[in-house]
Every structure is written in C-alpha cells, then in structure tokens.
Protein backbone atom coordinates (compact mmCIF):
# COMPACT_ATOMS: atom_id res chain seq x y z
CA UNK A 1 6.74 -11.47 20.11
CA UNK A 2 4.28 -10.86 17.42
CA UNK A 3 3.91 -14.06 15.08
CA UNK A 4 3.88 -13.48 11.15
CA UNK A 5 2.96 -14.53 8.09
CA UNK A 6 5.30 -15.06 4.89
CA UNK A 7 4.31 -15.22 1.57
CA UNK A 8 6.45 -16.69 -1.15
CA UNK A 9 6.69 -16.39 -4.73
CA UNK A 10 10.03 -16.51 -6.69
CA UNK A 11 8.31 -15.70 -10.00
CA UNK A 12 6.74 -12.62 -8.68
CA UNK A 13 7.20 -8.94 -10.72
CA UNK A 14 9.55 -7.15 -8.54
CA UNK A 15 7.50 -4.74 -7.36
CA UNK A 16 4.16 -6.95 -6.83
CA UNK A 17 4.89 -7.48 -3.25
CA UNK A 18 5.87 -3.82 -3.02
CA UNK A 19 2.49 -2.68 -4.06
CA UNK A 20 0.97 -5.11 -1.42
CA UNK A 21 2.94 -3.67 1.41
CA UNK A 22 2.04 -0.20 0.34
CA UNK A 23 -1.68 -0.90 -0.53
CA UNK A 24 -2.06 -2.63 3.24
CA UNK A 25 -0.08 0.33 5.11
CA UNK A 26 -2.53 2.84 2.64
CA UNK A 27 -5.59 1.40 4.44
CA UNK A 28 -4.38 0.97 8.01
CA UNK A 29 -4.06 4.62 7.90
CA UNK A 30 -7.33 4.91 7.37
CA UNK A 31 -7.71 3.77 11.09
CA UNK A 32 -11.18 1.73 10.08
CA UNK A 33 -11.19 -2.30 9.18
CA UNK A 34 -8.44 -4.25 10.66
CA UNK A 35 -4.99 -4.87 8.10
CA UNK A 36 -2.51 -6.61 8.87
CA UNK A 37 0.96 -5.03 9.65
CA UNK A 38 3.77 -5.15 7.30
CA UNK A 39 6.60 -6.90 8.89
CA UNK A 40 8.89 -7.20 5.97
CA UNK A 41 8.84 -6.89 2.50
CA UNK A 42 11.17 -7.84 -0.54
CA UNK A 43 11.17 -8.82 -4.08
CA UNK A 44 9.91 -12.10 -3.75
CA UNK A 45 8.24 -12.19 -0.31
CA UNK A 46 6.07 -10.31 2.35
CA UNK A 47 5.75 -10.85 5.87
CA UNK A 48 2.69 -10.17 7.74
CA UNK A 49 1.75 -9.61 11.03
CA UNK A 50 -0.36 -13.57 11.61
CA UNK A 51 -4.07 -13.26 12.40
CA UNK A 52 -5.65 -16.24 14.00
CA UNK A 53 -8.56 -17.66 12.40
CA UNK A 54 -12.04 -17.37 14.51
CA UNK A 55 -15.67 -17.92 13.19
CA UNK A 56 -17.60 -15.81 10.61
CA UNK A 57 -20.68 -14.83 13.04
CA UNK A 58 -23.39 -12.17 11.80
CA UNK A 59 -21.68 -9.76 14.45
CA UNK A 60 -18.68 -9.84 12.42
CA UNK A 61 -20.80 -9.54 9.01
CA UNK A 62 -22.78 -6.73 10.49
CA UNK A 63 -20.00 -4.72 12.01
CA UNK A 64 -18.07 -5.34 8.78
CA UNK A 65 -20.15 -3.65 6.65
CA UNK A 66 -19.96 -0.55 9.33
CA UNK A 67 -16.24 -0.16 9.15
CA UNK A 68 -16.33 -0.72 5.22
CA UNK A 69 -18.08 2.07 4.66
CA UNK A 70 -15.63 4.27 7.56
CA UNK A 71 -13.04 2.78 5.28
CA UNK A 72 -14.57 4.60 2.09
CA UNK A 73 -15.46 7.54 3.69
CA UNK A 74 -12.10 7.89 4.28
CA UNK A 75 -11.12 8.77 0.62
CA UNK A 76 -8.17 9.14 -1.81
CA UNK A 77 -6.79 11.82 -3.11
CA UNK A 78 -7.84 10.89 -6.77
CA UNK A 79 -8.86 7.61 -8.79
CA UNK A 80 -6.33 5.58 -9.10
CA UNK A 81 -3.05 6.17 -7.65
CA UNK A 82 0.92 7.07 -7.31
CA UNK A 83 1.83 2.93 -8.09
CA UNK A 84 0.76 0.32 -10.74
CA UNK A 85 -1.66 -2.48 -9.39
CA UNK A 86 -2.49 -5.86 -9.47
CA UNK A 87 -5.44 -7.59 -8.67
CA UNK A 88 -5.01 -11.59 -7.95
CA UNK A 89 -1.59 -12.45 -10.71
CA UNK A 90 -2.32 -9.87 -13.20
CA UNK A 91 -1.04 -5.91 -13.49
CA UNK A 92 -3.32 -3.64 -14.37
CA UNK A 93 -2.94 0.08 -15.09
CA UNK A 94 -3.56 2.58 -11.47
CA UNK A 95 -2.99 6.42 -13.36
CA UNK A 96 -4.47 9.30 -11.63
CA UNK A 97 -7.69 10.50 -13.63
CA UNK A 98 -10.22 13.20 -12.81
CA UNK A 99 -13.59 11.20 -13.21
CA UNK A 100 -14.18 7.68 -12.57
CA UNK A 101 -15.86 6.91 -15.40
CA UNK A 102 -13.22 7.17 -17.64
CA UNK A 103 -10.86 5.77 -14.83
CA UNK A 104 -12.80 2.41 -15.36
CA UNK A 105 -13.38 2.09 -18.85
CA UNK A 106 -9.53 3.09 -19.89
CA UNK A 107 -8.08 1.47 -16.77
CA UNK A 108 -10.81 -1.91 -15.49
CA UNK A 109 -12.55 -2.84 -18.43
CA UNK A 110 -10.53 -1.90 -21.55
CA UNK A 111 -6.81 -3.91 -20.54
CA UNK A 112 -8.87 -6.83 -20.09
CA UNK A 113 -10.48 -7.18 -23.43
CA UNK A 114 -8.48 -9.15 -25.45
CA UNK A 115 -10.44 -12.43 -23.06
CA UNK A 116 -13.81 -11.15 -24.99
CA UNK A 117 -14.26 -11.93 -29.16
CA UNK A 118 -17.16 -9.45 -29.03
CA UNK A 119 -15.92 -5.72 -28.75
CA UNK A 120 -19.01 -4.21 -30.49
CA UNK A 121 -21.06 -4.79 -27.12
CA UNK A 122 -18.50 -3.14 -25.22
CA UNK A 123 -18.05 0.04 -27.98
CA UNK A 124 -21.39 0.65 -27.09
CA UNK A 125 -21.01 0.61 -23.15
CA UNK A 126 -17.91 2.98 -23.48
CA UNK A 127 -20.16 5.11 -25.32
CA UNK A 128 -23.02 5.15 -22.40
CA UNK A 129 -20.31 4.55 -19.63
CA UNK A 130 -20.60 8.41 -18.32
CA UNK A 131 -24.25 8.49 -18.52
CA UNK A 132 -25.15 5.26 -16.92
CA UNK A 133 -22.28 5.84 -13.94
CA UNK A 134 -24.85 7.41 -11.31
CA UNK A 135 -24.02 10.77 -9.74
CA UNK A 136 -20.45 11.80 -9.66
CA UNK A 137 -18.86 10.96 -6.09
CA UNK A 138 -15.60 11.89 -4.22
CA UNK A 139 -12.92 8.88 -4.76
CA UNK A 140 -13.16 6.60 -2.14
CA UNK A 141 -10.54 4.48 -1.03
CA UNK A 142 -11.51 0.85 -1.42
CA UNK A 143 -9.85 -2.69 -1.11
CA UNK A 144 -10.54 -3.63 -4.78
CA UNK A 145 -10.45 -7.02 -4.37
CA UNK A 146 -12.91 -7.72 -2.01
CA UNK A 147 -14.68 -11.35 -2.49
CA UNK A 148 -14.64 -12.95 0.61
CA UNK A 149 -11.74 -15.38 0.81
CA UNK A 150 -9.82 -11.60 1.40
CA UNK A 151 -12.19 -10.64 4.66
CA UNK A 152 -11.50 -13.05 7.81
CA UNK A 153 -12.29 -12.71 11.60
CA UNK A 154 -10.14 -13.15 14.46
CA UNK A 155 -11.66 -14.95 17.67
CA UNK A 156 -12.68 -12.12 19.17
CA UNK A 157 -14.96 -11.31 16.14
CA UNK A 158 -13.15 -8.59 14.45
CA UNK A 159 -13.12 -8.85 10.71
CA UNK A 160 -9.57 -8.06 8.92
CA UNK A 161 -8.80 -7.35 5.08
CA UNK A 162 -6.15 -9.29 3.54
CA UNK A 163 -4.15 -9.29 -0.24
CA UNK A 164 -5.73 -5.88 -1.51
CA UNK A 165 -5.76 -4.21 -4.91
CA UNK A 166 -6.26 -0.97 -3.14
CA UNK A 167 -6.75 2.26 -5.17
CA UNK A 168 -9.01 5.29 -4.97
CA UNK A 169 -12.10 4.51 -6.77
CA UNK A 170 -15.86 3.85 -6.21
CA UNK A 171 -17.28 2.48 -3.65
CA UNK A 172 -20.11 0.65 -5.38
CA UNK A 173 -17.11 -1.52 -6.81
CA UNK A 174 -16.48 -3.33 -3.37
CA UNK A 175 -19.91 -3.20 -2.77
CA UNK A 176 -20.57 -5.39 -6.55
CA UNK A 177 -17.89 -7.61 -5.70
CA UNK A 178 -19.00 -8.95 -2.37
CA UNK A 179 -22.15 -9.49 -4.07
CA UNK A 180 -20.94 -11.82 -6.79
CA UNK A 181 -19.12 -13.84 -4.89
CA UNK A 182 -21.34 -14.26 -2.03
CA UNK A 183 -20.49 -14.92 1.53
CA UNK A 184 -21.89 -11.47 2.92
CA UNK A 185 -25.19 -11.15 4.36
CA UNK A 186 -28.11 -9.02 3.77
CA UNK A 187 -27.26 -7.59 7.36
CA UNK A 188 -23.85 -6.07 6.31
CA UNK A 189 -25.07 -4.34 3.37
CA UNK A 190 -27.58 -2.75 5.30
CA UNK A 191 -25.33 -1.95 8.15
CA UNK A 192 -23.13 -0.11 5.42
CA UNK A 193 -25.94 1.85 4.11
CA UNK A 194 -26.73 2.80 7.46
CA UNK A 195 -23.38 4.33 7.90
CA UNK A 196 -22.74 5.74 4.33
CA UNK A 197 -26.17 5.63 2.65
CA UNK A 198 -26.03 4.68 -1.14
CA UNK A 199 -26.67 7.00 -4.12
CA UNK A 200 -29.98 6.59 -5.79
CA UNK A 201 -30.33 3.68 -8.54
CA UNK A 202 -26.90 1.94 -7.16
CA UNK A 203 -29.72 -1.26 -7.58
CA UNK A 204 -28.97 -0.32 -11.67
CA UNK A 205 -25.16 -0.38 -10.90
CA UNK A 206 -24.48 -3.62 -9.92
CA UNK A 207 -23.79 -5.01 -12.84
CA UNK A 208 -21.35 -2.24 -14.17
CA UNK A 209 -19.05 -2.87 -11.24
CA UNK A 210 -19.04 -6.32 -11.79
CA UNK A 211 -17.52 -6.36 -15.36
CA UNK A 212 -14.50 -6.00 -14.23
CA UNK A 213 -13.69 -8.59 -11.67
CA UNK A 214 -15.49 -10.81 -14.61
CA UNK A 215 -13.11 -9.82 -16.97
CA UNK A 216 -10.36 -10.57 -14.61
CA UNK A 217 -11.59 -14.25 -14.26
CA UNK A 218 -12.26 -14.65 -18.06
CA UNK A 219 -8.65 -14.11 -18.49
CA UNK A 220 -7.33 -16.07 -15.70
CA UNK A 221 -9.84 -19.21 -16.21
CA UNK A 222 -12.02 -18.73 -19.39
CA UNK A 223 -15.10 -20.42 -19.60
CA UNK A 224 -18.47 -19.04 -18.01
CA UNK A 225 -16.95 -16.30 -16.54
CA UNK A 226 -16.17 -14.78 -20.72
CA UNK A 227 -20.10 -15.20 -20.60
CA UNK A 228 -20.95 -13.67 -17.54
CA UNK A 229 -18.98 -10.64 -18.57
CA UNK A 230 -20.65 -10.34 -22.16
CA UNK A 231 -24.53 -10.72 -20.16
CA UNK A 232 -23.35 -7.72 -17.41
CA UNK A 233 -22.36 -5.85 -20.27
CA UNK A 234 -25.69 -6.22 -22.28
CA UNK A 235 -27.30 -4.43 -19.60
CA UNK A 236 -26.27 -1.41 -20.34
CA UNK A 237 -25.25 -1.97 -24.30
C-alpha cells in the first residue's frame, strides 16, 4: 500500500488545494521530473503520494537540470492557463495571453505592486518590458515556484517537484528562481543548457525574472526583499 502525505489548512481558499492537485497532475503528464501522485483532494486538504527523503548528491543536481529542461520542452498550450494560481499563500491572476511579455507585466509584476512606494521605476520597465524580454519563445510549461525547498531526492537519487505554481510561461523564470535562492549547482545549469540550450543574452535576463518572486516576498515579509525588487528593477529602468 502506497504511503501518503496530507496537507492541512482549514483557512485555505476553496479552490487552493484544487489548483495544487491540478498543477501536479499537469506536470506528471509531462512524463519528465518526478511529481508526486494525487491521492485525494478537498477543500481544505490534499493527499499525496509520500516520497522518502534521500541525500542531495551532484548526480541528482546534474540529472535535475536534464529533466527540467524535458519538462519545458514539453510546453503549454498558452501563457498562463484555464485556473487562477497561487504561488506560496497568495492568488495571483493565470489568464491566457498571446505574448509573455505582457503576460508578466499585467499578471507577475503589476498585482504585486502595492508592496513597492516607488511606481515611477516600474512605469518605466513596463514601458521597455517587450524590448528587453529576449527573443519571443513557445510557452513552456514550468513549476513556477521553483527555489529549492520545492525540489527533493528520493534514496535512489531521483529528484521530485513538490507544491507548484505551475502555468505556461518562460522558462528563464525557473531558471532565475533557482538562482536566487541558491541550492543548485553550476553542474545543473549546465546540464540544462545542454539539453535545451538558452537564448542569447538570457545572462541580461536574470534579473527580470527575478522581480517577481521578489515582489512576492516583499509582500509576504517586507524588509530587504522591497529593496531587492526596486535594485532588479533599476536594471532595466
């Protein structure tokens, strides 16, 4: 008998478990990283298939960073999605759009302004936001949560994704993540760009991905992170 994994939270939206469930099943499909199955799900719980804990090695890190980029080349239909998301406690707008720019200005950066006292800066990133994106790409579909309390290996060394904020969108935004919060290796990003090589200047892009999981933390904690959002921001304002 399979063992699992419940999550409680009796102040939860009603659907925020509901969009868990469905953003885990949406990248199983993809057939690439490891997820956790969906045992059960209801309005104030999930149950998950248990994964036992083993040690982070570099094989893990290195073979990681192959099956994250078989998980992006695996796509979505659009940016964005059918459902709303969350990402950590907080909703945050999912609508289809045609371009990802836009997605991420009107849907990553712009609900979470009201943490930041200085909107000129970010006026004049929304007006340089399509011209300092990089090369238009297909959606891809991505975690969108990825720091690395989210990716754990079993014993036998195979890393798994857990709590998602899944949604079609760019790559280079898991990619920024893992790279702000640490705990990846040089040897998994270049065993991702190995497998799914990286547009030119994605060095220049960093940043922009990064505003908004910094915004995120400005609202939830304040503090540094409101100016570590402003300084990303000032690269391209």
């Amino acid at each position: 008998m399979t063992e699992t994994f419940r999550k409680h939270n009796p102040n939860a939206p009603a659907d925020f478990f509901a969009v868990e469930a469905n953003g885990l099943e949406w990248l199983r499909e993809a057939n690439t990283v490891a997820v956790p199955r969906v045992v059960a799900v209801g309005d104030d719980f999930i149950e998950l298939e248990r994964i036992e804990h083993g040690r982070w090695t570099d094989a893990a890190d290195e073979r990681f960073g192959r099956e994250l980029a078989a998980l992006h080349r695996a796509g979505a239909e659009s940016f964005g999605g059918e459902r709303g998301a969350y990402i950590g406690p907080l909703p945050m707008p999912n609508e289809i759009a045609d371009d990802w720019p836009s997605f991420y200005w009107h849907q990553r950066i712009e609900p979470f302004l009201h943490a930041i006292s200085s909107r000129g800066l970010f006026e004049r990133l929304q007006s340089r936001i399509h011209g300092i994106a990089g090369p238009p790409e297909r959606p891809a579909r991505i975690h969108g949560d990825l720091w690395r309390g989210n990716v754990l290996a079993d014993p036998t060394g195979t890393p798994w994704v857990i709590d998602p904020a899944a949604h079609g969108g760019h790559r280079e935004t898991d990619l920024a993540m893992m790279r702000l919060f640490g705990g990846f290796s040089d040897r998994c990003f270049a065993a991702y760009d190995e497998a799914f090589p990286l547009a030119d200047g994605w060095r220049e892009r960093i940043a922009l991905h990064q505003i908004h999981p910094l915004l995120v933390h400005a609202v939830l904690f304040g503090g540094a992170y409101v100016g570590q959002a402003l300084a990303a921001a000032r690269c391209y304002a």
